[in-house]
C-alpha atoms as a PDB file:
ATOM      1  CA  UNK A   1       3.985  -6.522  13.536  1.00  0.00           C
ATOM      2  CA  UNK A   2       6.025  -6.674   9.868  1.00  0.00           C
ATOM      3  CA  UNK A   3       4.173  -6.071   7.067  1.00  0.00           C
ATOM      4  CA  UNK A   4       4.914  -8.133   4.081  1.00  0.00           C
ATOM      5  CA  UNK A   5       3.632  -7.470   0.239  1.00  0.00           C
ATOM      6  CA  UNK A   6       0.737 -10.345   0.737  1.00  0.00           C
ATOM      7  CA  UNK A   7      -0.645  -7.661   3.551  1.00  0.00           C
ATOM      8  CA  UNK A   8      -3.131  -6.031   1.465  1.00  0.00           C
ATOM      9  CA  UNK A   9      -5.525  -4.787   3.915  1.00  0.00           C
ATOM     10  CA  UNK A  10      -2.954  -3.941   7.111  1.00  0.00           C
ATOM     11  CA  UNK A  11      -0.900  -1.958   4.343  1.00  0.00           C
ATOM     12  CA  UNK A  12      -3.876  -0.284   2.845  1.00  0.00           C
ATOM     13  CA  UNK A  13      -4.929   0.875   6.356  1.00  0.00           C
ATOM     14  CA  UNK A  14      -1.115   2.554   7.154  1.00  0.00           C
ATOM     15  CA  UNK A  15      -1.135   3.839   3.881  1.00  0.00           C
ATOM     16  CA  UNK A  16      -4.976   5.872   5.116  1.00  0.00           C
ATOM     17  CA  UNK A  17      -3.298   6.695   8.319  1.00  0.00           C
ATOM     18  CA  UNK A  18      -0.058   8.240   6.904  1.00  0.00           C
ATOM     19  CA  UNK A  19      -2.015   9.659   3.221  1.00  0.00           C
ATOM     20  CA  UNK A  20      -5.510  10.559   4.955  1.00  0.00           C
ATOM     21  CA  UNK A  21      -5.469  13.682   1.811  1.00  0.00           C
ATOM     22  CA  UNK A  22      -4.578  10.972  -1.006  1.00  0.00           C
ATOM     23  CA  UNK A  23      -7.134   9.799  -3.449  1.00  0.00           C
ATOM     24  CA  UNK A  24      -6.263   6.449  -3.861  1.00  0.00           C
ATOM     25  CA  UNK A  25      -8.083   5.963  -7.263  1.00  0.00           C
ATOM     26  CA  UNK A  26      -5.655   8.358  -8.604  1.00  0.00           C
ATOM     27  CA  UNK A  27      -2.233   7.095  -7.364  1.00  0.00           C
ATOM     28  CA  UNK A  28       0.836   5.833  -9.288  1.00  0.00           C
ATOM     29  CA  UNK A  29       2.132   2.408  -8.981  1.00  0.00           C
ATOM     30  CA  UNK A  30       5.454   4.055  -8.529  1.00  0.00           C
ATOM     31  CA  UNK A  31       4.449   6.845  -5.162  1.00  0.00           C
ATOM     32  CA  UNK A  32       2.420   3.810  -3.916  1.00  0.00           C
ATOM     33  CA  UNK A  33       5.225   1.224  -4.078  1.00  0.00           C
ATOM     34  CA  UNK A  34       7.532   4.269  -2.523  1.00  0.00           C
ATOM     35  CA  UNK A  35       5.107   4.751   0.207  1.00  0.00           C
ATOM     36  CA  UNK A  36       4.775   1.281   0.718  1.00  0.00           C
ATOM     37  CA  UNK A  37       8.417   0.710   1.266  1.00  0.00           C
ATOM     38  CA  UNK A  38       8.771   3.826   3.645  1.00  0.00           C
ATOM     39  CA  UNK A  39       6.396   2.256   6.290  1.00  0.00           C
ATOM     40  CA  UNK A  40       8.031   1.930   9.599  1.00  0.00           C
ATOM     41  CA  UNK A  41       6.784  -1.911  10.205  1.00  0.00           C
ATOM     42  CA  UNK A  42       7.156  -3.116   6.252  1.00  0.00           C
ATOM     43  CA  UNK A  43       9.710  -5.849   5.668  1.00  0.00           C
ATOM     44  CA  UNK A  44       9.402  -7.626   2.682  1.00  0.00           C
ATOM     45  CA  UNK A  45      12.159  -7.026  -0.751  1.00  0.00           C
ATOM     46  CA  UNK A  46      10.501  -4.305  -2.294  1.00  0.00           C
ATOM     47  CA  UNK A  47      11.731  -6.120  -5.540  1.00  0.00           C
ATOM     48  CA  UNK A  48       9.040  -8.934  -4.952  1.00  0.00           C
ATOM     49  CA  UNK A  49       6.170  -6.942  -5.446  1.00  0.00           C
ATOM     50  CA  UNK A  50       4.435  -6.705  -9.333  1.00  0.00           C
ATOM     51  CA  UNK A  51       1.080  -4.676 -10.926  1.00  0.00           C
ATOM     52  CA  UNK A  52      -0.983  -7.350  -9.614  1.00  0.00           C
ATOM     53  CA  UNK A  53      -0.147  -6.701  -5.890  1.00  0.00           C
ATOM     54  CA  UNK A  54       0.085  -3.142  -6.191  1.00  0.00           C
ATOM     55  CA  UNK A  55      -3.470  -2.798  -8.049  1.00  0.00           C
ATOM     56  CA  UNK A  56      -4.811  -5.512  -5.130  1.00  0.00           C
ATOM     57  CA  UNK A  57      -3.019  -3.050  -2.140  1.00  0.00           C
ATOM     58  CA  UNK A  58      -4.868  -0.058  -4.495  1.00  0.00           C
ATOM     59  CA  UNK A  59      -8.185  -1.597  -4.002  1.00  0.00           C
ATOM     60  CA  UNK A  60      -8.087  -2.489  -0.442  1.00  0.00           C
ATOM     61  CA  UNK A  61      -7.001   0.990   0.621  1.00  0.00           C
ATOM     62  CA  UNK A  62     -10.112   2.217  -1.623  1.00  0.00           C
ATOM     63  CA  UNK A  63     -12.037  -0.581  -0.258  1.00  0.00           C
ATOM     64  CA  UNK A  64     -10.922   1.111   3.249  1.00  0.00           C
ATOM     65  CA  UNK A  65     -12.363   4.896   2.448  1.00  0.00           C
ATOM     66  CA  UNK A  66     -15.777   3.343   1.770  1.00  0.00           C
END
C-alpha cells in the first residue's frame, strides 16, 4: 500500500512505528516532512504537501499515542 499526503492516519501510525521515542507535540514541520518522505511505502511529491497537512498528519499521530 502507497501512502499519499491525504493519508493522515496510515502515515501517523508509520511515523509511531518508526519514532516510538518522539514526542509528537514537539516536532518540526521540517524532521516531520523528512520523516514523512523517508517512509518505505510513501509516494506522493513531497512538494505537494503545506502547514495545513503537516499540522493535520501532527495531530493524528498525537491522536494515535492517546
Amino acid at each position: 500500500m502507497s501512502l499519499r499526503w491525504a493519508d493522515f492516519l496510515d502515515i501517523a501510525i508509520e511515523l509511531d512505528e518508526h519514532h516510538p521515542d518522539v514526542d509528537p507535540q514537539y516536532i518540526r514541520y521540517t524532521d516531520l516532512h523528512a520523516w514523512i518522505c523517508a517512509l518505505a511505502n510513501f509516494d506522493d511529491d513531497p512538494e505537494k504537501s503545506n502547514e495545513r497537512i503537516l499540522e493535520a498528519i501532527q495531530m493524528a499521530w498525537i491522536d494515535e499515542r492517546d
